[in-house]
C-alpha atoms as a PDB file:
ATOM      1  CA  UNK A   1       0.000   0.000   0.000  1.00  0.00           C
ATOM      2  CA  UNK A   2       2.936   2.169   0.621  1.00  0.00           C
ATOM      3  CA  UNK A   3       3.518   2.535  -2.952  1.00  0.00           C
ATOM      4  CA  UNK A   4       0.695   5.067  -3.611  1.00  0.00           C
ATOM      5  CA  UNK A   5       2.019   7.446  -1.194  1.00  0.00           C
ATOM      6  CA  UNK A   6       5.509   7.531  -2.752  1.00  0.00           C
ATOM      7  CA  UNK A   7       4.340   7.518  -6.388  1.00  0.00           C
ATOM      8  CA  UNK A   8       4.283  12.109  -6.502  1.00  0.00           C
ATOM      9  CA  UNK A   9       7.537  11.563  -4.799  1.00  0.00           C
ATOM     10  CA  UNK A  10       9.053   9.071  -7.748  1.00  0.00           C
ATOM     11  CA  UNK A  11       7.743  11.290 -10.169  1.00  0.00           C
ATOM     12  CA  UNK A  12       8.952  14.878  -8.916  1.00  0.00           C
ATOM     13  CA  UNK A  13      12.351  12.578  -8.469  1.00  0.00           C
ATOM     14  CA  UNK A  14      11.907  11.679 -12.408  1.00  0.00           C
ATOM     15  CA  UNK A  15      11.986  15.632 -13.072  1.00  0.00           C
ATOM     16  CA  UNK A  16       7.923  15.497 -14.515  1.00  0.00           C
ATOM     17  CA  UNK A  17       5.699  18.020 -13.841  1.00  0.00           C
ATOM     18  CA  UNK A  18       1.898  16.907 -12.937  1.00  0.00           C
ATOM     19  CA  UNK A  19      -1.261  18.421 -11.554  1.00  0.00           C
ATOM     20  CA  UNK A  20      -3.295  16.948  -9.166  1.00  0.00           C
ATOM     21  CA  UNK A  21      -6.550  16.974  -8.375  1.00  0.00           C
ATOM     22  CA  UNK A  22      -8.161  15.314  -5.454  1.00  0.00           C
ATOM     23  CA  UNK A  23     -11.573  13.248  -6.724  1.00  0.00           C
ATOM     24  CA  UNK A  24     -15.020  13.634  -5.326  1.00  0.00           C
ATOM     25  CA  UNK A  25     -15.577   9.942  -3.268  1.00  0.00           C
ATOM     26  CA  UNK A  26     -17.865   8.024  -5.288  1.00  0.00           C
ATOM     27  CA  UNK A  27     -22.022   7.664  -3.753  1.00  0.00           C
ATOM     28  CA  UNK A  28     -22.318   4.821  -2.267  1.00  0.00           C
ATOM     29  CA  UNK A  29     -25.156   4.058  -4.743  1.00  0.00           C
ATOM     30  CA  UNK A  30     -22.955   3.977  -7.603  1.00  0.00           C
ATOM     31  CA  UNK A  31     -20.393   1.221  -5.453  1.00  0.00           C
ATOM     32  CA  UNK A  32     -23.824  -0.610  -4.173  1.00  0.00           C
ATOM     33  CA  UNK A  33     -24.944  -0.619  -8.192  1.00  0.00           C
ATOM     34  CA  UNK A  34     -21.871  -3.529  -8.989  1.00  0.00           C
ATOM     35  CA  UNK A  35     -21.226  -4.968  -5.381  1.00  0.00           C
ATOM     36  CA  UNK A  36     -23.610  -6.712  -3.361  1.00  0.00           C
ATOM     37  CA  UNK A  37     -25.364  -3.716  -1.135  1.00  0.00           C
ATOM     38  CA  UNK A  38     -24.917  -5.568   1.977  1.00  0.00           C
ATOM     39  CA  UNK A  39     -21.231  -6.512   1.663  1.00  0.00           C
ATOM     40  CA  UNK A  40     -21.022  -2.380   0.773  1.00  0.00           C
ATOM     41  CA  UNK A  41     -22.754  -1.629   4.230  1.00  0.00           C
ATOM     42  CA  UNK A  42     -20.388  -4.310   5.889  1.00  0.00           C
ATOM     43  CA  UNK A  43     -17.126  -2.251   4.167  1.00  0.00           C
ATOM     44  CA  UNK A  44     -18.642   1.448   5.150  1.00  0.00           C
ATOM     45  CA  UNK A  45     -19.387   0.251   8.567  1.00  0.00           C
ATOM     46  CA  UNK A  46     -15.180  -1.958   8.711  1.00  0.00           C
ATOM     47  CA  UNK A  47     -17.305  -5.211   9.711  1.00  0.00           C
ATOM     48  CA  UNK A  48     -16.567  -7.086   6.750  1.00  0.00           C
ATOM     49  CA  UNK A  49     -16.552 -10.520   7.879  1.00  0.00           C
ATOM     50  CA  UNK A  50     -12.856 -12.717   8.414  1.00  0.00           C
ATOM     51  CA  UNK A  51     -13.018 -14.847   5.912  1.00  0.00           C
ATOM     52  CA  UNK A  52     -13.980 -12.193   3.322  1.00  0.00           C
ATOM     53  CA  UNK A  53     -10.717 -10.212   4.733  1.00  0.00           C
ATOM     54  CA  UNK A  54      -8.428 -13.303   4.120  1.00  0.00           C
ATOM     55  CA  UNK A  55      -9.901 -13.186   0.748  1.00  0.00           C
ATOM     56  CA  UNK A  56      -8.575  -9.743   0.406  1.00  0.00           C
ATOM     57  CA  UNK A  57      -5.381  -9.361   1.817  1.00  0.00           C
ATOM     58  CA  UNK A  58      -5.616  -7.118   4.408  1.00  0.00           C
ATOM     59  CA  UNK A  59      -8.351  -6.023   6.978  1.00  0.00           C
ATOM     60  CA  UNK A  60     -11.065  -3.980   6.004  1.00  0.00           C
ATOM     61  CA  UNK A  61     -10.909  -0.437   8.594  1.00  0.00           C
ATOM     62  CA  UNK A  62     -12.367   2.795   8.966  1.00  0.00           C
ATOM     63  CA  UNK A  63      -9.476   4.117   6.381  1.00  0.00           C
ATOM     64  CA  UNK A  64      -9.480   1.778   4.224  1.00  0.00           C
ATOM     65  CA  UNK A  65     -13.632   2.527   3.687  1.00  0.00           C
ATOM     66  CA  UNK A  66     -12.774   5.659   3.066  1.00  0.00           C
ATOM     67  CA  UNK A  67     -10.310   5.059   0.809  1.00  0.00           C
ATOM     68  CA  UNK A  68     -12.120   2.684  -1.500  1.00  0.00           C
ATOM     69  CA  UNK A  69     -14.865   5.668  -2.068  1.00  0.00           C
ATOM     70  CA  UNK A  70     -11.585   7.600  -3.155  1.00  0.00           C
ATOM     71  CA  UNK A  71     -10.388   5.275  -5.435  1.00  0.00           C
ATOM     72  CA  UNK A  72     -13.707   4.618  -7.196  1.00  0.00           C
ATOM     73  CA  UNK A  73     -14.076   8.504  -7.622  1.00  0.00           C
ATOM     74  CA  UNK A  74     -10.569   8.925  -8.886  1.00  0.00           C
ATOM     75  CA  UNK A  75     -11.515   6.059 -11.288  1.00  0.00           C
ATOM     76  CA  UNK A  76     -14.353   7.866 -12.455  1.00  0.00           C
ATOM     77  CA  UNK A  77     -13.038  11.738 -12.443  1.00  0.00           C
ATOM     78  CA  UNK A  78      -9.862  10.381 -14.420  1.00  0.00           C
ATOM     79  CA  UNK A  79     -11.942   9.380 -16.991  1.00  0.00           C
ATOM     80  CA  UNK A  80     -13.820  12.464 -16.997  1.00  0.00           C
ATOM     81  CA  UNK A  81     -11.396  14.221 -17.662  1.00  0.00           C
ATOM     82  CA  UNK A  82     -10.001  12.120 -20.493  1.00  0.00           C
ATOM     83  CA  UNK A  83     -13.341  12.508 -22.052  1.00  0.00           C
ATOM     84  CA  UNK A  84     -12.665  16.281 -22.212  1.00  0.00           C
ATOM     85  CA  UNK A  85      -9.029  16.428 -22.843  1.00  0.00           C
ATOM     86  CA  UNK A  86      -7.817  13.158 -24.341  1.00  0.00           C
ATOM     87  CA  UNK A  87      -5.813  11.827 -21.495  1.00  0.00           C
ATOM     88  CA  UNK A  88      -5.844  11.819 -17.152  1.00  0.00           C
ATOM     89  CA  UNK A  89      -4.734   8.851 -14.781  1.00  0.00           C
ATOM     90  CA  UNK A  90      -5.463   7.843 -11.232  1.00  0.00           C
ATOM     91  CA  UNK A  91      -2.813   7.780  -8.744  1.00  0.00           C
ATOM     92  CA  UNK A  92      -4.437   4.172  -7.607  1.00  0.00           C
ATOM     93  CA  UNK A  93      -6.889   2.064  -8.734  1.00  0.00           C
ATOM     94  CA  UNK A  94      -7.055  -1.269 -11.100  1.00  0.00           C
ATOM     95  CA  UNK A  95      -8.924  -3.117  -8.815  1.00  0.00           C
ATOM     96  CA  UNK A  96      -9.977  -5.327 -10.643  1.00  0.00           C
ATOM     97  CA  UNK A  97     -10.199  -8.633  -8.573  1.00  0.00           C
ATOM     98  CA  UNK A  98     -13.236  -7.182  -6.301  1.00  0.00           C
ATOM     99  CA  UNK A  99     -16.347  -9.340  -7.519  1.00  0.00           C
ATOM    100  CA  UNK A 100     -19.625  -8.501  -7.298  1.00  0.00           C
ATOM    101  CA  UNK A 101     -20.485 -10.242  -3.655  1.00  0.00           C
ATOM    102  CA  UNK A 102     -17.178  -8.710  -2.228  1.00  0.00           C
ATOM    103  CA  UNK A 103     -13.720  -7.971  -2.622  1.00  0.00           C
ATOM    104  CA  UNK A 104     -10.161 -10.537  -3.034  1.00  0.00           C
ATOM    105  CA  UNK A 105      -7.058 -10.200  -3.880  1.00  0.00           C
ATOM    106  CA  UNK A 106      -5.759  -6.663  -2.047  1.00  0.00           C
ATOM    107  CA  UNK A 107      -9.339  -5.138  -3.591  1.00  0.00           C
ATOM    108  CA  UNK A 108     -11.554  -4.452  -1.325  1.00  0.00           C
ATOM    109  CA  UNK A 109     -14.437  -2.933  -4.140  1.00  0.00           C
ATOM    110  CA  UNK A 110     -13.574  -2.918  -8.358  1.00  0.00           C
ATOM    111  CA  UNK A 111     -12.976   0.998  -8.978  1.00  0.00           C
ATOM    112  CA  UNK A 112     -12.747   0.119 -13.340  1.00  0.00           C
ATOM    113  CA  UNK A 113     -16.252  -1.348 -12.846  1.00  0.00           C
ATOM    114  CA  UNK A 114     -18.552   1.110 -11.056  1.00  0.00           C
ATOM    115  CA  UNK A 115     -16.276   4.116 -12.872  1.00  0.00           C
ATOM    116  CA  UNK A 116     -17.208   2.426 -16.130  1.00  0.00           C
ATOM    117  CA  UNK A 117     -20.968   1.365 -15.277  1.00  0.00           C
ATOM    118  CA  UNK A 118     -21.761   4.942 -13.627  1.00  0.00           C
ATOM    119  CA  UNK A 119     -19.975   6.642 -16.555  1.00  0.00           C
ATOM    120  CA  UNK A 120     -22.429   4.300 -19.486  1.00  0.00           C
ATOM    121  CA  UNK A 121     -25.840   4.564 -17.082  1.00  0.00           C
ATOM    122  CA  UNK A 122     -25.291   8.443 -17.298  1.00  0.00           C
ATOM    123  CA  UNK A 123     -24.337   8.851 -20.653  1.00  0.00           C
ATOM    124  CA  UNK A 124     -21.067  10.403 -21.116  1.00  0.00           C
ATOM    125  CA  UNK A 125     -20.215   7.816 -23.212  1.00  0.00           C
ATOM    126  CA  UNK A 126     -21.920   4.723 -25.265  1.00  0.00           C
ATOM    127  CA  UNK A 127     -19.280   1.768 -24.913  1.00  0.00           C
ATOM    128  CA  UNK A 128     -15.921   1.417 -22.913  1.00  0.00           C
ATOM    129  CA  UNK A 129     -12.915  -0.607 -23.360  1.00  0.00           C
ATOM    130  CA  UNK A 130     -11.455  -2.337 -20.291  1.00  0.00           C
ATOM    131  CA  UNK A 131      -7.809  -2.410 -21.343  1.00  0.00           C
ATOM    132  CA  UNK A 132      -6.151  -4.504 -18.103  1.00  0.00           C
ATOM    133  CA  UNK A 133      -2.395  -5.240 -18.755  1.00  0.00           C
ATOM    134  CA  UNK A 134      -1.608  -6.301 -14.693  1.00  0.00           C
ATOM    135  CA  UNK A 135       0.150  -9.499 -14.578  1.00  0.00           C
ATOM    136  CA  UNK A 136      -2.697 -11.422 -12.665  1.00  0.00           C
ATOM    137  CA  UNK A 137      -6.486 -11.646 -14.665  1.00  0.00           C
ATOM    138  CA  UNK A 138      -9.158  -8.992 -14.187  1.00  0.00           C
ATOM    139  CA  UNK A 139     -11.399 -11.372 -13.198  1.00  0.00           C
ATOM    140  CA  UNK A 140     -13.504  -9.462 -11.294  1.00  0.00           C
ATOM    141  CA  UNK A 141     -14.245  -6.827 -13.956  1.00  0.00           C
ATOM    142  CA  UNK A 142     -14.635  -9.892 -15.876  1.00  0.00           C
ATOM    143  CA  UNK A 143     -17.800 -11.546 -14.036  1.00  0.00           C
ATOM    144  CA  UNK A 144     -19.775  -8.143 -13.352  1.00  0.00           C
ATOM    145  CA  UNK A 145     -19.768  -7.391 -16.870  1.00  0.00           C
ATOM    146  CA  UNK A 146     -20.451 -10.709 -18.192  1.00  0.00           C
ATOM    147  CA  UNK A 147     -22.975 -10.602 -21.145  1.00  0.00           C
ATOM    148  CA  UNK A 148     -22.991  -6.741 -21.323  1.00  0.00           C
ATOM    149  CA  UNK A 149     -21.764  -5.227 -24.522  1.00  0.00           C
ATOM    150  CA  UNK A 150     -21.528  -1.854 -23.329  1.00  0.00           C
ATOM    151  CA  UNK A 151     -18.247  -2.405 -20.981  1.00  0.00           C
ATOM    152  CA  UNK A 152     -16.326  -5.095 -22.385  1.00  0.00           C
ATOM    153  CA  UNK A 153     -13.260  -6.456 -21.076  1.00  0.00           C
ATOM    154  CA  UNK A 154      -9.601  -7.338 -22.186  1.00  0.00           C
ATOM    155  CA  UNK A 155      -6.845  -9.066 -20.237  1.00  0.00           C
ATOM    156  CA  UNK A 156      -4.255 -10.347 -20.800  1.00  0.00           C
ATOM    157  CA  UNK A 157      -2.092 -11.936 -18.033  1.00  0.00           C
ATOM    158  CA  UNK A 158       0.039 -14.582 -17.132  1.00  0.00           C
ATOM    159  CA  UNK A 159      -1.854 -17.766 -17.542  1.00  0.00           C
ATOM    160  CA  UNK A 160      -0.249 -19.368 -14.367  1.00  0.00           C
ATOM    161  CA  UNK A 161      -0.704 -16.879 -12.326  1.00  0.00           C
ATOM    162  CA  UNK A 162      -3.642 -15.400  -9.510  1.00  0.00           C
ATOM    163  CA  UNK A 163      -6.698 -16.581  -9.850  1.00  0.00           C
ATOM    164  CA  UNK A 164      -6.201 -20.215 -10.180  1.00  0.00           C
ATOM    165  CA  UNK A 165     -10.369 -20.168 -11.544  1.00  0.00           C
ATOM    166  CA  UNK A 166     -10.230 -17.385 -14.433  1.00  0.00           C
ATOM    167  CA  UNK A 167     -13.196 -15.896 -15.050  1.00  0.00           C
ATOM    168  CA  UNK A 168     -14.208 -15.253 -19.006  1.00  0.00           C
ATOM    169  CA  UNK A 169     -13.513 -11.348 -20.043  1.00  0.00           C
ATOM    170  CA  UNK A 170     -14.660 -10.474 -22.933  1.00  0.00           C
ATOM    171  CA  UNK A 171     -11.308 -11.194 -25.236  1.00  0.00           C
ATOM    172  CA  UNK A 172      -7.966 -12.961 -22.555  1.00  0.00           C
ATOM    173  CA  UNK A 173      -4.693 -13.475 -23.934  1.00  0.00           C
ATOM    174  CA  UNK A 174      -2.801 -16.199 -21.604  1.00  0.00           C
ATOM    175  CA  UNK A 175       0.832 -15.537 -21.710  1.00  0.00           C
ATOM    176  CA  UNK A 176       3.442 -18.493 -21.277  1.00  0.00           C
ATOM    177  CA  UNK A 177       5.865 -17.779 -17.793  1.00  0.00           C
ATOM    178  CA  UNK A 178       9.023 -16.175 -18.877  1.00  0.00           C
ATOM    179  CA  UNK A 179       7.572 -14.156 -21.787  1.00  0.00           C
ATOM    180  CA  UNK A 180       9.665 -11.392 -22.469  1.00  0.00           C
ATOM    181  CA  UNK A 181       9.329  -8.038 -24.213  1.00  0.00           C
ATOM    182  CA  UNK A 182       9.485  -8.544 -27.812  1.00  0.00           C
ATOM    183  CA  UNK A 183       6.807 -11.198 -27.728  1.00  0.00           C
ATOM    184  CA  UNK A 184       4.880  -9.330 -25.173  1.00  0.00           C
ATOM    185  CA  UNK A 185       4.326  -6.100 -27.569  1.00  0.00           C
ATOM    186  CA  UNK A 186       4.043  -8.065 -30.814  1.00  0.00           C
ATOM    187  CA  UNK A 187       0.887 -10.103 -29.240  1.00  0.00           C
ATOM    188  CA  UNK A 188      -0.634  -6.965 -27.291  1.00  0.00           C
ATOM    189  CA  UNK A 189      -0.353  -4.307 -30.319  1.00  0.00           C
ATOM    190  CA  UNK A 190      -1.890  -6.864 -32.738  1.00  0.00           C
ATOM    191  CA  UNK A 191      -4.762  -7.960 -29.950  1.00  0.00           C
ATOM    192  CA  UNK A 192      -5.010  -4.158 -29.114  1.00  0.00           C
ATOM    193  CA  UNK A 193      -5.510  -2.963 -32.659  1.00  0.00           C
ATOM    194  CA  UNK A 194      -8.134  -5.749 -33.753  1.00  0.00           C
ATOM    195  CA  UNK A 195     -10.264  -4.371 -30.618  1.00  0.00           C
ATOM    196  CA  UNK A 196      -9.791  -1.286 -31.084  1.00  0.00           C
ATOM    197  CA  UNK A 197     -11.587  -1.766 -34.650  1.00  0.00           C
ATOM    198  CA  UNK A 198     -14.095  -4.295 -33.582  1.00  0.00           C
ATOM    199  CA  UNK A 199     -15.876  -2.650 -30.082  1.00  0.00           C
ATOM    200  CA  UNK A 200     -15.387   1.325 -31.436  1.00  0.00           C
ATOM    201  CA  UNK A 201     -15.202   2.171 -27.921  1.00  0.00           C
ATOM    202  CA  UNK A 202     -15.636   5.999 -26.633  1.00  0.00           C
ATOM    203  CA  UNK A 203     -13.811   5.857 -23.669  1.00  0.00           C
ATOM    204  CA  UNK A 204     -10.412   2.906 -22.927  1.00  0.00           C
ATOM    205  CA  UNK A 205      -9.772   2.816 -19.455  1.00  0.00           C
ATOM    206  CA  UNK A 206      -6.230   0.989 -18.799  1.00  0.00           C
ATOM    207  CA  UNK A 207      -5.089  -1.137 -15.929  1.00  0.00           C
ATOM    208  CA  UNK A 208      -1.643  -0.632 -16.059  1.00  0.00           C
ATOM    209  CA  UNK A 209      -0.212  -2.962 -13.604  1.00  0.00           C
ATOM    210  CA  UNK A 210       3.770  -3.252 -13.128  1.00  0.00           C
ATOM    211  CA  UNK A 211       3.681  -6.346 -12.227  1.00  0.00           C
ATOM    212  CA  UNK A 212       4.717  -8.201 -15.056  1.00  0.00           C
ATOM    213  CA  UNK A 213       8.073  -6.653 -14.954  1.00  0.00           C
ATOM    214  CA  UNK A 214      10.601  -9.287 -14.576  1.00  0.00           C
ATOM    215  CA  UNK A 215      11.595  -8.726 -10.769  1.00  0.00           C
ATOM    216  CA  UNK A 216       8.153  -8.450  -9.419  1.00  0.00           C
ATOM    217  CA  UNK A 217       7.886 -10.373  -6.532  1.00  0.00           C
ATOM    218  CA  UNK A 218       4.279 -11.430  -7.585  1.00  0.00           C
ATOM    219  CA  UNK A 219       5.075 -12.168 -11.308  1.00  0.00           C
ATOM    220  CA  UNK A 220       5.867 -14.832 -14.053  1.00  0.00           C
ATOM    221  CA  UNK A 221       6.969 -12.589 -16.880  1.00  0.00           C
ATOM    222  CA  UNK A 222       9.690 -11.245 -17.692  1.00  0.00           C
ATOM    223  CA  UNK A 223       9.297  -7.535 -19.214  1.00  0.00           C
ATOM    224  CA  UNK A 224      11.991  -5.097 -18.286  1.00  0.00           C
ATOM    225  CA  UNK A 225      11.807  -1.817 -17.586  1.00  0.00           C
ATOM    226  CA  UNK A 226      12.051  -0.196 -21.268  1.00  0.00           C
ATOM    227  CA  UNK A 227       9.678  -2.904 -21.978  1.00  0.00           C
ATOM    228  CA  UNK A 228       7.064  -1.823 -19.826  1.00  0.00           C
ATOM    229  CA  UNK A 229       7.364   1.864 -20.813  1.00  0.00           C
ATOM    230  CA  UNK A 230       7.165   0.607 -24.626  1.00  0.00           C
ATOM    231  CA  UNK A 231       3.936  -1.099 -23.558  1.00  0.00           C
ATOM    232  CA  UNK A 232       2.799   1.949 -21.769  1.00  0.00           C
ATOM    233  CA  UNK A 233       3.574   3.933 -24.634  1.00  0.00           C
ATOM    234  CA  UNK A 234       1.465   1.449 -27.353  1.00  0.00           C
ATOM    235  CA  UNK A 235      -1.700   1.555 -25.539  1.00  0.00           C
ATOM    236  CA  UNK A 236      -1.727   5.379 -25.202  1.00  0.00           C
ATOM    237  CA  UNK A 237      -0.546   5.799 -28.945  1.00  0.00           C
ATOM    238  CA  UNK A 238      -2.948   3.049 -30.025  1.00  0.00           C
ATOM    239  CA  UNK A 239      -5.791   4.956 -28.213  1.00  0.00           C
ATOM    240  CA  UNK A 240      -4.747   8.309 -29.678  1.00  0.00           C
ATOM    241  CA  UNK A 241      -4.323   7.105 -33.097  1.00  0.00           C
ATOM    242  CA  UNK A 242      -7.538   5.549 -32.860  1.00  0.00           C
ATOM    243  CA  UNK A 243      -9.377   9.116 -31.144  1.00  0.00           C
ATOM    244  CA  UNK A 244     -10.190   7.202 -27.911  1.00  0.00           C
ATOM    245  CA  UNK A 245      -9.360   9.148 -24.814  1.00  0.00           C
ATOM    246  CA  UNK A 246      -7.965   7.111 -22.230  1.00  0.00           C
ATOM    247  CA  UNK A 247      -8.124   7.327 -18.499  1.00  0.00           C
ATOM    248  CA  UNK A 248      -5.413   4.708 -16.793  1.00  0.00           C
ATOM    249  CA  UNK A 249      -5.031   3.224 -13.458  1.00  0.00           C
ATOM    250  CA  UNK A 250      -1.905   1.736 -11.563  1.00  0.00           C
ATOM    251  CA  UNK A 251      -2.689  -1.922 -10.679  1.00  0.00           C
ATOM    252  CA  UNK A 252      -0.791  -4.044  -9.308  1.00  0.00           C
ATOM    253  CA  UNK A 253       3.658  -4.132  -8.910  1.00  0.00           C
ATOM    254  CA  UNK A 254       4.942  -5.649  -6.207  1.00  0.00           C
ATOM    255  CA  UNK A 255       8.611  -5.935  -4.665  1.00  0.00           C
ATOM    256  CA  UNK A 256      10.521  -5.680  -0.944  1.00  0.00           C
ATOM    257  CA  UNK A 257      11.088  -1.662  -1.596  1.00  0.00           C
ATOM    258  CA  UNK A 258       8.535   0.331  -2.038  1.00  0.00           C
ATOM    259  CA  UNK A 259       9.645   3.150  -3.636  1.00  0.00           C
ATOM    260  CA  UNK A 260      11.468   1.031  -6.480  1.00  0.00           C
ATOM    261  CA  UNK A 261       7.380  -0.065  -7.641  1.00  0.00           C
ATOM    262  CA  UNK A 262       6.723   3.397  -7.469  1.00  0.00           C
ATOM    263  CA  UNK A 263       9.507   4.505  -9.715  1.00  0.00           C
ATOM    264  CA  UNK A 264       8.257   1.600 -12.147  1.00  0.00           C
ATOM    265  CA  UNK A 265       4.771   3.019 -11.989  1.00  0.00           C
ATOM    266  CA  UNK A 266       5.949   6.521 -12.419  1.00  0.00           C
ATOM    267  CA  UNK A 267       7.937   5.504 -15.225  1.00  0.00           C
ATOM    268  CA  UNK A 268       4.757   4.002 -16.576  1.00  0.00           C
ATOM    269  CA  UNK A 269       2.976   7.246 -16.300  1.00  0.00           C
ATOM    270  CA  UNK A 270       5.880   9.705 -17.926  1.00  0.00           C
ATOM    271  CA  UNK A 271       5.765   6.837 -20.835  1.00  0.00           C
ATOM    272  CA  UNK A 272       1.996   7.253 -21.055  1.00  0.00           C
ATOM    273  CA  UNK A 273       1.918  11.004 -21.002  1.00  0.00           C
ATOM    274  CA  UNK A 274       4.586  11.084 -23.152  1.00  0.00           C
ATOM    275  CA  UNK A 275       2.865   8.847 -25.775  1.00  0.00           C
ATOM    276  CA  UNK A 276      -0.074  11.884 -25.305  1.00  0.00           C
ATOM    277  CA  UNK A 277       1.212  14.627 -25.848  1.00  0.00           C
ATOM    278  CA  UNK A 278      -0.097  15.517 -29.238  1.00  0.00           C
ATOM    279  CA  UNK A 279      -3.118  13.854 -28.238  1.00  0.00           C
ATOM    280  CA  UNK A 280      -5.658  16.148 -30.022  1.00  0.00           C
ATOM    281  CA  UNK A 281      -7.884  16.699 -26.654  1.00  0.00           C
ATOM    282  CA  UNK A 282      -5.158  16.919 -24.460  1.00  0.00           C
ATOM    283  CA  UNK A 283      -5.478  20.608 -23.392  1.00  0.00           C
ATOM    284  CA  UNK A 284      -2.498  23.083 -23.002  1.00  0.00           C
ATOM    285  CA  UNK A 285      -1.891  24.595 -19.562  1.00  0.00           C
ATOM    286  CA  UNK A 286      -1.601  27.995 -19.389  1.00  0.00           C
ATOM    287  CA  UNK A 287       1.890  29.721 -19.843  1.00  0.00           C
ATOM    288  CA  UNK A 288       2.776  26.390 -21.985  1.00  0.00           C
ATOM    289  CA  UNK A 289       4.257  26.288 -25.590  1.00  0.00           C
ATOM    290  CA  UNK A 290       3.476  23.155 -27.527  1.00  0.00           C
ATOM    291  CA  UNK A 291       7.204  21.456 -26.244  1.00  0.00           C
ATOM    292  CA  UNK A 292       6.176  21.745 -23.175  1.00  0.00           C
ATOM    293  CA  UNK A 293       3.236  20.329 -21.480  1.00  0.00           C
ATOM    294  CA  UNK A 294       2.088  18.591 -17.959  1.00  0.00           C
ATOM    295  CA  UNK A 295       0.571  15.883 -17.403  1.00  0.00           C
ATOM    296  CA  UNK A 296      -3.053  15.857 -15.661  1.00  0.00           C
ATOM    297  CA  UNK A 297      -3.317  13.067 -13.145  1.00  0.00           C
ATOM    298  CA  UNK A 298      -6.071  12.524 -10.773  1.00  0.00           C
ATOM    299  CA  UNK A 299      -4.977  11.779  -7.111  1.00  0.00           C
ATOM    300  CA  UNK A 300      -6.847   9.565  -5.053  1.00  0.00           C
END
């Protein structure tokens, strides 16, 4: 969890220049319309029962209520603002194993879900494109939006990795342990661009998980560093190309030190925003020349 807090840090270290803004929590209605309303009420009130909490990771407080609400808004305001300007990301989120009677796997409730189900039952947008790159499936995101075609899902992960039971997204891409980064990017920019065509989606939001970085502690792949900034780099480009804004997420990354997963994820970021830049919606801050622009990121 530590990671999040260092992430501003890792990127002021990197020399890149961001604004943040702090989201709006999400209504409870909008977490209660893809979880289970009484496991919701047993999260706001931190009585979520043990076993659920093994299931997770980590118990379930007062905090960590609030800070699910925080996620799920950043989640959602991210991709606001992408809507409006091309690109934003959340300084957390990708939770993406929280299921719709509860949470597993270090999430406690799925931020991509009720950001992307809020953000098609109001209207913004028509369709969106679950992108999830983390190293482990999105299998949560994967069972609430079974049999919609308004949110579909895409993830591809290591096949031997968490959750032993996949769940069926919409398109998965199983990857062999060990799979490094030229195989990696041929596979994803080939999937990427034949979805990209097929669902026409209005809105992509990413999962961009470190954790299939070679020296994740959590892992099976094997990308390295450049690797994962090249990846970074492809799904913002693809998306731009294409003239789908894109709102990303963090995920998972996982190793002893926390501040070197929060350099990978900041790295991940700078390769996004960088792949952005000439991103036709991507507004210009003010005082800025066209060499020179920052980054919008929503905190949570």
């Amino acid at each position: 969890m530590g990671k999040y807090s260092l992430l501003l840090d890792a990127l002021a270290e990197a020399g890149q220049a961001i604004e943040v803004f702090a989201p709006e929590p999400m209504a409870l209605e909008w977490v209660e319309a893809v979880h289970d309303p009484d496991y919701v009420a047993a999260v706001m009130a931190a009585r979520v029962p043990a076993e659920r909490e093994r299931r997770i990771g980590f118990p379930v407080t007062a905090a960590v209520a609030r800070r699910t609400l925080a996620v799920a808004g950043g989640t959602y305001g991210a991709a606001l603002y992408a809507l409006e300007h091309g690109f934003a990301a959340n300084g957390a989120g990708g939770s993406h194993h929280a299921l719709p009677d509860g949470g597993a796997g270090y999430c406690v409730t799925n931020d991509l879900a009720i950001a992307a189900n809020l953000l098609v039952v109001e209207g913004p947008v028509r369709r969106v494109l679950i992108v999830d790159l983390d190293v482990h499936q999105g299998d949560g995101t994967a069972v609430i939006f079974a049999g919609r075609d308004d949110v579909l899902t895409f993830s591809m992960h290591a096949g031997r990795n968490f959750p032993v039971r996949k769940a069926r997204s919409f398109r998965d891409v199983e990857l062999a342990d060990g799979c490094g980064d030229a195989e990696y990017l041929a596979i994803l920019e080939r999937e990427l661009a034949g979805l990209l065509a097929e669902v026409k989606p209005d809105l992509v939001l990413f999962q961009a998980g470190v954790d299939p970085h070679v020296d994740d502690r959590l892992g099976r792949l094997a990308l390295s560093d450049a690797g994962l900034a090249a990846r970074d780099a492809m799904v913002v480009g693809m998306c731009r190309a294409a003239g789908v804004p894109l709102a990303s997420t963090l995920g998972g990354g996982y190793a002893a030190d926390r501040m070197t997963v929060a350099r990978r994820h900041a790295a991940g970021l700078i390769a996004q925003w960088g792949a952005a830049r000439d991103f036709p919606k991507v507004a210009r801050m003010p005082g800025e020349n066209d060499d020179a622009c920052h980054p919008r990121a929503q905190g949570a």
